[in-house]
PDB file of N, CA and C in Angstrom:
ATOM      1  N   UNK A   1      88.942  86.465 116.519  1.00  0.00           N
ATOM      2  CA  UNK A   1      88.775  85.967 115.171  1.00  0.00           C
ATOM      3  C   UNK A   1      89.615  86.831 114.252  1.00  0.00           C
ATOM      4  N   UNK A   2      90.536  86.185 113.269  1.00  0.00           N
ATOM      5  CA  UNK A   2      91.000  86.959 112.630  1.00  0.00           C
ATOM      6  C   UNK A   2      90.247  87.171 111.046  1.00  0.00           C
ATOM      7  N   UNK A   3      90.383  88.311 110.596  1.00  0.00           N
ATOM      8  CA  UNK A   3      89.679  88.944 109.090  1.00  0.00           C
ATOM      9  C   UNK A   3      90.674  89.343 108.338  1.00  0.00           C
ATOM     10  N   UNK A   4      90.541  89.097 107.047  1.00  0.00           N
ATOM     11  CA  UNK A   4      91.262  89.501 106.024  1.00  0.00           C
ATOM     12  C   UNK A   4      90.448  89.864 104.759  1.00  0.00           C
ATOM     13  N   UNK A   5      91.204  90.441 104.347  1.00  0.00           N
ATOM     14  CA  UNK A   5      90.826  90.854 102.696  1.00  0.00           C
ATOM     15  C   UNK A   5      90.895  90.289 101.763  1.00  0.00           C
ATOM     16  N   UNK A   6      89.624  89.440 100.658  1.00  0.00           N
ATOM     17  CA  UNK A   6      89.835  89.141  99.725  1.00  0.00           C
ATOM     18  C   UNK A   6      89.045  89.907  98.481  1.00  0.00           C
ATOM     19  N   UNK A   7      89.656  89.929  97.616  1.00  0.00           N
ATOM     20  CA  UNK A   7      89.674  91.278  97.088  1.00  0.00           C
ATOM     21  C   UNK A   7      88.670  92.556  97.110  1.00  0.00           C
ATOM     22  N   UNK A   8      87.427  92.909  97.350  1.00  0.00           N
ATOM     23  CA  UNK A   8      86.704  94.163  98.483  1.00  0.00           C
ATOM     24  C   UNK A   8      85.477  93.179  99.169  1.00  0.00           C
ATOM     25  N   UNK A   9      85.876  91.648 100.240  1.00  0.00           N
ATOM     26  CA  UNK A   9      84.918  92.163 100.307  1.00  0.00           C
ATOM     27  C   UNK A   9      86.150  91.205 101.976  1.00  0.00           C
ATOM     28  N   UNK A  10      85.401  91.089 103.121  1.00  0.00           N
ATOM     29  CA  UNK A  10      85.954  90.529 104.189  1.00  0.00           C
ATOM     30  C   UNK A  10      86.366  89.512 104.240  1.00  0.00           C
ATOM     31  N   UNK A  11      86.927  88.500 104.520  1.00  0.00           N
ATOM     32  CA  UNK A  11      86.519  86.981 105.133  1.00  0.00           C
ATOM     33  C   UNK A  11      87.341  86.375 106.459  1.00  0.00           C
ATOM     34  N   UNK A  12      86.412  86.219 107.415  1.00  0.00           N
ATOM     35  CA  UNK A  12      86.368  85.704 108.327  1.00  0.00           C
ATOM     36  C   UNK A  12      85.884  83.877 108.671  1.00  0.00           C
ATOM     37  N   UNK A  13      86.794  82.772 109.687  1.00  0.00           N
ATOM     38  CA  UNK A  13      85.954  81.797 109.910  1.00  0.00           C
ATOM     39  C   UNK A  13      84.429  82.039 111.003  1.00  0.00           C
ATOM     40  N   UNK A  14      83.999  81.186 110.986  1.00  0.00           N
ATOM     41  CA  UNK A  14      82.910  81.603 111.947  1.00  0.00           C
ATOM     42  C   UNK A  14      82.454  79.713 112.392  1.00  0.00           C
ATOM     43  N   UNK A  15      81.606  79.968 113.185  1.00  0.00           N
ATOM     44  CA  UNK A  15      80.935  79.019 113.808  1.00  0.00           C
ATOM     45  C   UNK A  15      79.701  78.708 113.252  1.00  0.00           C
ATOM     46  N   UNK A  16      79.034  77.553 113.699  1.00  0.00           N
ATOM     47  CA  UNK A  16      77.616  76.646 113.045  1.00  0.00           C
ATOM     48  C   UNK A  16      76.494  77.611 113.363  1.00  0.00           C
ATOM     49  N   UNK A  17      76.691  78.252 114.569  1.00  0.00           N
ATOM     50  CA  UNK A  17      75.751  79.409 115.208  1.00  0.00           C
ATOM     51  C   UNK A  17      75.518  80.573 114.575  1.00  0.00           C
ATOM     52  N   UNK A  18      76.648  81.204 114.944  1.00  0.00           N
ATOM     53  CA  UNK A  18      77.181  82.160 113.609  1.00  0.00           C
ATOM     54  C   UNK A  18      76.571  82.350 112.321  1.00  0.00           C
ATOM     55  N   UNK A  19      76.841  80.776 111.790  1.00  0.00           N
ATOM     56  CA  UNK A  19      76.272  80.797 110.131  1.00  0.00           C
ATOM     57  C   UNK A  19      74.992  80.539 109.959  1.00  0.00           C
ATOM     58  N   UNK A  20      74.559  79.966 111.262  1.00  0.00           N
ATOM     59  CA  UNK A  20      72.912  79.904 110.976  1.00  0.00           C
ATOM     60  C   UNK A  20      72.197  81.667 111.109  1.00  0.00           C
ATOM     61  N   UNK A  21      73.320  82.346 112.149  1.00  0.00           N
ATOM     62  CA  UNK A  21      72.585  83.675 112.213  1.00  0.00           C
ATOM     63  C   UNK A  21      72.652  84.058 111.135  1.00  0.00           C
ATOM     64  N   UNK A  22      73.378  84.114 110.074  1.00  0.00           N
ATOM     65  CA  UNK A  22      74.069  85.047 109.209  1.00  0.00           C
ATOM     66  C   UNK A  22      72.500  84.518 107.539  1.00  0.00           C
ATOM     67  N   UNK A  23      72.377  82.761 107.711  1.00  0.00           N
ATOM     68  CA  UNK A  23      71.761  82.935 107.065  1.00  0.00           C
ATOM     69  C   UNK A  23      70.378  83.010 106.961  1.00  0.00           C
ATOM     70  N   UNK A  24      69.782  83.653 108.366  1.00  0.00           N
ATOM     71  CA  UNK A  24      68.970  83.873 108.661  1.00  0.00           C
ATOM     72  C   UNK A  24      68.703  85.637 108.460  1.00  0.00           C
ATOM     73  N   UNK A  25      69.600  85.750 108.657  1.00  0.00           N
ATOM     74  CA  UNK A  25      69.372  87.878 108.344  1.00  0.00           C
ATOM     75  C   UNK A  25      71.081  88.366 107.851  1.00  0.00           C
ATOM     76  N   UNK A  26      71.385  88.288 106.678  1.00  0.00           N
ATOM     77  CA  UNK A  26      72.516  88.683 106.408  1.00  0.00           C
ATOM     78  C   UNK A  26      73.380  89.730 106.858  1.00  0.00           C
ATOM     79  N   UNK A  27      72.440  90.799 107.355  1.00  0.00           N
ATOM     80  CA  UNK A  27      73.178  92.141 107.576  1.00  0.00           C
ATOM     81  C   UNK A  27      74.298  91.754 109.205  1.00  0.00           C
ATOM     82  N   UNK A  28      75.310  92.062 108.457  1.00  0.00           N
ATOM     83  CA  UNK A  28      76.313  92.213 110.117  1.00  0.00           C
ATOM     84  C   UNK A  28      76.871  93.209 110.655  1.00  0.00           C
ATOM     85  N   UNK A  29      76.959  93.137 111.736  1.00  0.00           N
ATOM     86  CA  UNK A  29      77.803  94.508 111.889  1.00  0.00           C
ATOM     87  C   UNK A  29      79.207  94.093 113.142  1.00  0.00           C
ATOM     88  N   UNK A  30      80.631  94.559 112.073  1.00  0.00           N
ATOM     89  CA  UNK A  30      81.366  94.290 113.370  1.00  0.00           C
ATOM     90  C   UNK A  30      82.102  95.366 113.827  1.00  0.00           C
ATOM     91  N   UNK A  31      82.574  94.676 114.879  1.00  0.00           N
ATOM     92  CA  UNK A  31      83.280  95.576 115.736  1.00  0.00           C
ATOM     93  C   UNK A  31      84.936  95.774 116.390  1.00  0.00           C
ATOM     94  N   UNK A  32      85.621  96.350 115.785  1.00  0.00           N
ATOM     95  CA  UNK A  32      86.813  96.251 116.708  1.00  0.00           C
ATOM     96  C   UNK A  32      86.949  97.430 117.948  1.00  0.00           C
ATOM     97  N   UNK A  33      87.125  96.665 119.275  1.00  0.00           N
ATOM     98  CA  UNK A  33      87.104  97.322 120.040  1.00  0.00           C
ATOM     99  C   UNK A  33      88.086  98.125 120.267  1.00  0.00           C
ATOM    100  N   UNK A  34      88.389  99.624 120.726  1.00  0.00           N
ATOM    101  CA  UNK A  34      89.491 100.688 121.247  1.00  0.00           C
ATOM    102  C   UNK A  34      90.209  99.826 121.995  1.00  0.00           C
ATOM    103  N   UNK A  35      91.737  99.386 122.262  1.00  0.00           N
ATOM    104  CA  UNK A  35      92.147  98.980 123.264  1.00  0.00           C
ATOM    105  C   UNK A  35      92.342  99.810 124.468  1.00  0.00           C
ATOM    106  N   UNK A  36      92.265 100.739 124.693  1.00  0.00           N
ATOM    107  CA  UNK A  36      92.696 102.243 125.534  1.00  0.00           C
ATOM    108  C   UNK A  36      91.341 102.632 125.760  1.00  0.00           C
ATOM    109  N   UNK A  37      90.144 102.790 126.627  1.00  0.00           N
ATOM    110  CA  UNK A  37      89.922 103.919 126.579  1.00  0.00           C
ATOM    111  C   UNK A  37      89.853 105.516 125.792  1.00  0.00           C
ATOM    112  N   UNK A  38      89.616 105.975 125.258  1.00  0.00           N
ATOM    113  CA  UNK A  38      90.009 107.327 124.376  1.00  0.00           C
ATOM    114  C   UNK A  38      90.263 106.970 123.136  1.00  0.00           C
ATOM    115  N   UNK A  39      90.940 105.998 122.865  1.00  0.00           N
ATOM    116  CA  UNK A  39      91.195 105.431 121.432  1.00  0.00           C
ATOM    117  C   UNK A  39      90.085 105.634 120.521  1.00  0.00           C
ATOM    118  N   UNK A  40      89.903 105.303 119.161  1.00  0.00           N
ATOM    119  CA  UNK A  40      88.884 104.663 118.318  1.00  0.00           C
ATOM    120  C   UNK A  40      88.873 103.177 118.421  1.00  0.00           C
ATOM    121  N   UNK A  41      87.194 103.171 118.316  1.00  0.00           N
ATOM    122  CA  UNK A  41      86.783 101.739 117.606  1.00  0.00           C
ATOM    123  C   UNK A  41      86.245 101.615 116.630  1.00  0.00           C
ATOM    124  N   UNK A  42      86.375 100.644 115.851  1.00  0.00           N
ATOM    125  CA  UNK A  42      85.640 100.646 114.164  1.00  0.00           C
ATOM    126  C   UNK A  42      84.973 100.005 114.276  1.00  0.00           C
ATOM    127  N   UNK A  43      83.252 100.648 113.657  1.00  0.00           N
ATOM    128  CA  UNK A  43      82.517  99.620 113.693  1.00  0.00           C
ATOM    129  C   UNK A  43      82.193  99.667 111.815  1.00  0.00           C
ATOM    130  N   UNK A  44      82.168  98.635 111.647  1.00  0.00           N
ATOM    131  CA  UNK A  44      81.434  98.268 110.027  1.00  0.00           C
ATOM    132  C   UNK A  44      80.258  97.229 109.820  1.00  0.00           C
ATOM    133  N   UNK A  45      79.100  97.851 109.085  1.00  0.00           N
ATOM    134  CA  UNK A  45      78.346  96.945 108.686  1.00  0.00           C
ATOM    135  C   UNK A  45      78.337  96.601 107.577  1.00  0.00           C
ATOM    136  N   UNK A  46      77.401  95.808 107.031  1.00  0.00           N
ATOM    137  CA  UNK A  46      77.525  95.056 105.907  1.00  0.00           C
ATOM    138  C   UNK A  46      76.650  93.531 105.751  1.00  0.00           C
ATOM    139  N   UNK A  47      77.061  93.350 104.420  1.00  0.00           N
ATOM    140  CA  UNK A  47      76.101  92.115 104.228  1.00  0.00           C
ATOM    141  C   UNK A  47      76.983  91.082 103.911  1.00  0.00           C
ATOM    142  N   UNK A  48      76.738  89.726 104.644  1.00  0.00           N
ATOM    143  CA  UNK A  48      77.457  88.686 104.939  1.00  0.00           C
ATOM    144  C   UNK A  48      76.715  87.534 103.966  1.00  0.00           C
ATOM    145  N   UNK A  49      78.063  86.496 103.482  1.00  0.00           N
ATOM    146  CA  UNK A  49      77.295  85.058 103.105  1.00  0.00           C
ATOM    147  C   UNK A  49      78.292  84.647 103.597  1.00  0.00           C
ATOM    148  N   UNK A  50      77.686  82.955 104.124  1.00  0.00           N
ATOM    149  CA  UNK A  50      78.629  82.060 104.521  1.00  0.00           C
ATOM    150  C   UNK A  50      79.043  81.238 103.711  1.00  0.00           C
ATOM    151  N   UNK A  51      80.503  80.977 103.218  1.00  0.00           N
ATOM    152  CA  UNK A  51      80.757  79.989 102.890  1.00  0.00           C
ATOM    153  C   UNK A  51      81.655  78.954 103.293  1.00  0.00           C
ATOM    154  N   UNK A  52      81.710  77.555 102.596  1.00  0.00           N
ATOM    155  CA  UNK A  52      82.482  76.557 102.769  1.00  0.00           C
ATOM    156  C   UNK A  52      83.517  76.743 102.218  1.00  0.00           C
ATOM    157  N   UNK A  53      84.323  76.274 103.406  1.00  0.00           N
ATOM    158  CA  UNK A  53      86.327  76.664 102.758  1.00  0.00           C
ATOM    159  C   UNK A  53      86.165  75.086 102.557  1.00  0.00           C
ATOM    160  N   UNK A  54      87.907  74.865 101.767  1.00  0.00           N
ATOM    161  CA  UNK A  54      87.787  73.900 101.319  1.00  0.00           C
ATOM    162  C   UNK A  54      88.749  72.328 102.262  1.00  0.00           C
ATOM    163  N   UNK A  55      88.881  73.183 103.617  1.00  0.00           N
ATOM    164  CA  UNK A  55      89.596  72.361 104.347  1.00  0.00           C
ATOM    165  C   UNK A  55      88.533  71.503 105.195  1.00  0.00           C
ATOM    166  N   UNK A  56      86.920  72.370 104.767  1.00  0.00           N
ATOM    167  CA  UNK A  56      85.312  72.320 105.385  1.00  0.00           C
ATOM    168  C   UNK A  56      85.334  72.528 106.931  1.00  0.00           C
ATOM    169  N   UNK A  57      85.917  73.741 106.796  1.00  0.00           N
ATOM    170  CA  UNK A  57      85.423  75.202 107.988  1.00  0.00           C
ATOM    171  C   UNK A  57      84.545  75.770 107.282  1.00  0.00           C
ATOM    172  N   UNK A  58      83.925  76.637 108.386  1.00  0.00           N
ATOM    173  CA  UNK A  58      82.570  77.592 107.735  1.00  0.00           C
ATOM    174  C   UNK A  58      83.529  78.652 107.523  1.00  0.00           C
ATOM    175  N   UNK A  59      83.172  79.669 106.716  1.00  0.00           N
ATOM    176  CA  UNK A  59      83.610  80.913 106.724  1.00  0.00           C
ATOM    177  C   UNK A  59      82.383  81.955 105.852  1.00  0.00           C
ATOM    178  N   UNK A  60      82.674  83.408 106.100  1.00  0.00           N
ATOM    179  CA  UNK A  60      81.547  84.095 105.909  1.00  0.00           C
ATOM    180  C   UNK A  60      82.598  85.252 105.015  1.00  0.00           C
ATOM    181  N   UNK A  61      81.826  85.564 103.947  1.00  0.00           N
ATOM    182  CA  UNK A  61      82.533  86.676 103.502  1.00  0.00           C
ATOM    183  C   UNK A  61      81.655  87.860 103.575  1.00  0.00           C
ATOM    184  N   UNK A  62      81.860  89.087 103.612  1.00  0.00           N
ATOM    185  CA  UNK A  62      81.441  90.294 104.218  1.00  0.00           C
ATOM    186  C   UNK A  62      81.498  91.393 103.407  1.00  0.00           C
ATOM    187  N   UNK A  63      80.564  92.050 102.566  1.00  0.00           N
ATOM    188  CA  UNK A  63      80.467  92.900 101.730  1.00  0.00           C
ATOM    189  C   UNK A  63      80.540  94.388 102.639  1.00  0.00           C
ATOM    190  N   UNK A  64      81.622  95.292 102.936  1.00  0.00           N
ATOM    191  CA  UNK A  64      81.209  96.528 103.516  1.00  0.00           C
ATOM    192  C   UNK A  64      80.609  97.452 102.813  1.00  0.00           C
ATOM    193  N   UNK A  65      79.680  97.807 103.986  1.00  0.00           N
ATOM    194  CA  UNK A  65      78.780  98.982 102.951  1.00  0.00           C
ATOM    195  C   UNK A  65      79.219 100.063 103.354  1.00  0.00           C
ATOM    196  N   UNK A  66      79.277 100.407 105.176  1.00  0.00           N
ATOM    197  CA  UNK A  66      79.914 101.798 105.652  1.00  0.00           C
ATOM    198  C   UNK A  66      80.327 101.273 106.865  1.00  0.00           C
ATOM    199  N   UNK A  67      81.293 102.205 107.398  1.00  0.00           N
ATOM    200  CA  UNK A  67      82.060 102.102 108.930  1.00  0.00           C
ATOM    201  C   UNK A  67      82.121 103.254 109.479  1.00  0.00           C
ATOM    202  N   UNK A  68      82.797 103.076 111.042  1.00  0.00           N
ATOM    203  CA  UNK A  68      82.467 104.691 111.228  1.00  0.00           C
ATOM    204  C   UNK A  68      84.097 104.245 112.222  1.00  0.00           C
ATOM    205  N   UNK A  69      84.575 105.146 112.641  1.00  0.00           N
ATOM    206  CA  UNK A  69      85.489 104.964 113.763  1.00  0.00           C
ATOM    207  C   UNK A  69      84.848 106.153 114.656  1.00  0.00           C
ATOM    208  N   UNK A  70      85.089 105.368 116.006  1.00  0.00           N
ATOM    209  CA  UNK A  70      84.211 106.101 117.156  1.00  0.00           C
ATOM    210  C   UNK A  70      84.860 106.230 118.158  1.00  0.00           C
ATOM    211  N   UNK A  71      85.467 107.548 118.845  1.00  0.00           N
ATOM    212  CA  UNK A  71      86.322 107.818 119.892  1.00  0.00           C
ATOM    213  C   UNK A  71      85.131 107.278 120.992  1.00  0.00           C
ATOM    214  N   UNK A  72      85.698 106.693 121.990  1.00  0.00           N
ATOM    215  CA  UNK A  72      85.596 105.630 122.965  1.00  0.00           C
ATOM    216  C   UNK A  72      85.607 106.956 124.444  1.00  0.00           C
ATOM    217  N   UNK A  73      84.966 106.758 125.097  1.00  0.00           N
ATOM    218  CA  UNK A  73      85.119 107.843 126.105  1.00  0.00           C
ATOM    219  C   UNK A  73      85.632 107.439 127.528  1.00  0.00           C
ATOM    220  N   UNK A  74      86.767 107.857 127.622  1.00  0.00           N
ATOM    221  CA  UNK A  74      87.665 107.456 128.764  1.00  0.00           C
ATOM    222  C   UNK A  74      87.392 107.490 130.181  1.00  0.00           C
ATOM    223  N   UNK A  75      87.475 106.323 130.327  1.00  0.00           N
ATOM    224  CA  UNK A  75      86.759 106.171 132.366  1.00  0.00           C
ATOM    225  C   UNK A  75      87.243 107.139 133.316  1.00  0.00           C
ATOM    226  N   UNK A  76      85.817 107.579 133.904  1.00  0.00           N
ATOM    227  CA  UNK A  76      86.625 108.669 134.793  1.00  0.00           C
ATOM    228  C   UNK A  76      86.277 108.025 136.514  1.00  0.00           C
ATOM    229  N   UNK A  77      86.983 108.307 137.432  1.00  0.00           N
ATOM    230  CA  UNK A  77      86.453 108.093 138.644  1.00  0.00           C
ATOM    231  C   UNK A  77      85.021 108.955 139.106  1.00  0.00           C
ATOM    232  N   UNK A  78      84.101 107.995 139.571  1.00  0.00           N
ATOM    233  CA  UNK A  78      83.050 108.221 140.392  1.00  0.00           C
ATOM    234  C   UNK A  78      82.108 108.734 139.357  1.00  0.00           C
ATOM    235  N   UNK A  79      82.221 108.361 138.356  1.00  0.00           N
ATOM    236  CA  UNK A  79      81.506 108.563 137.366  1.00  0.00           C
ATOM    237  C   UNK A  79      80.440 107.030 136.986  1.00  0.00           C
TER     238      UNK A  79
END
């Protein structure tokens, strides 16, 4: 899924599922995963509403409250 910035807060499309979760308990939390091993991943939470774009996709916009980036711990053998 791709996310972008409109002016501070997220927006992402999302799904019927999705938006029923979202307007059922607003708080979200996402995640981009480390591609590497060892890398960082960012996680951010926040509070979500869904709205209607005007092509009538769902989309959710995403208020961040805090994030963290989190070194990822690299696979070791026999571990």
């Amino acid at each position: 899924m791709s996310v972008s910035w409109q002016g501070e807060m997220l927006l992402a499309g999302l799904g019927t599922r999705t938006a029923a979760n979202v307007r059922a308990n607003r708080a979200v939390t996402l995640l981009w995963p480390a591609l590497i091993p060892g890398q960082h991943a960012l996680i951010v939470d926040g509070w979500a509403e869904v709205r209607e774009q005007p092509d009538e996709c769902l989309g959710v916009l995403i208020r961040p409250e805090k994030a963290v980036l989190h070194v990822t711990r690299a696979h070791t053998l026999g571990v």
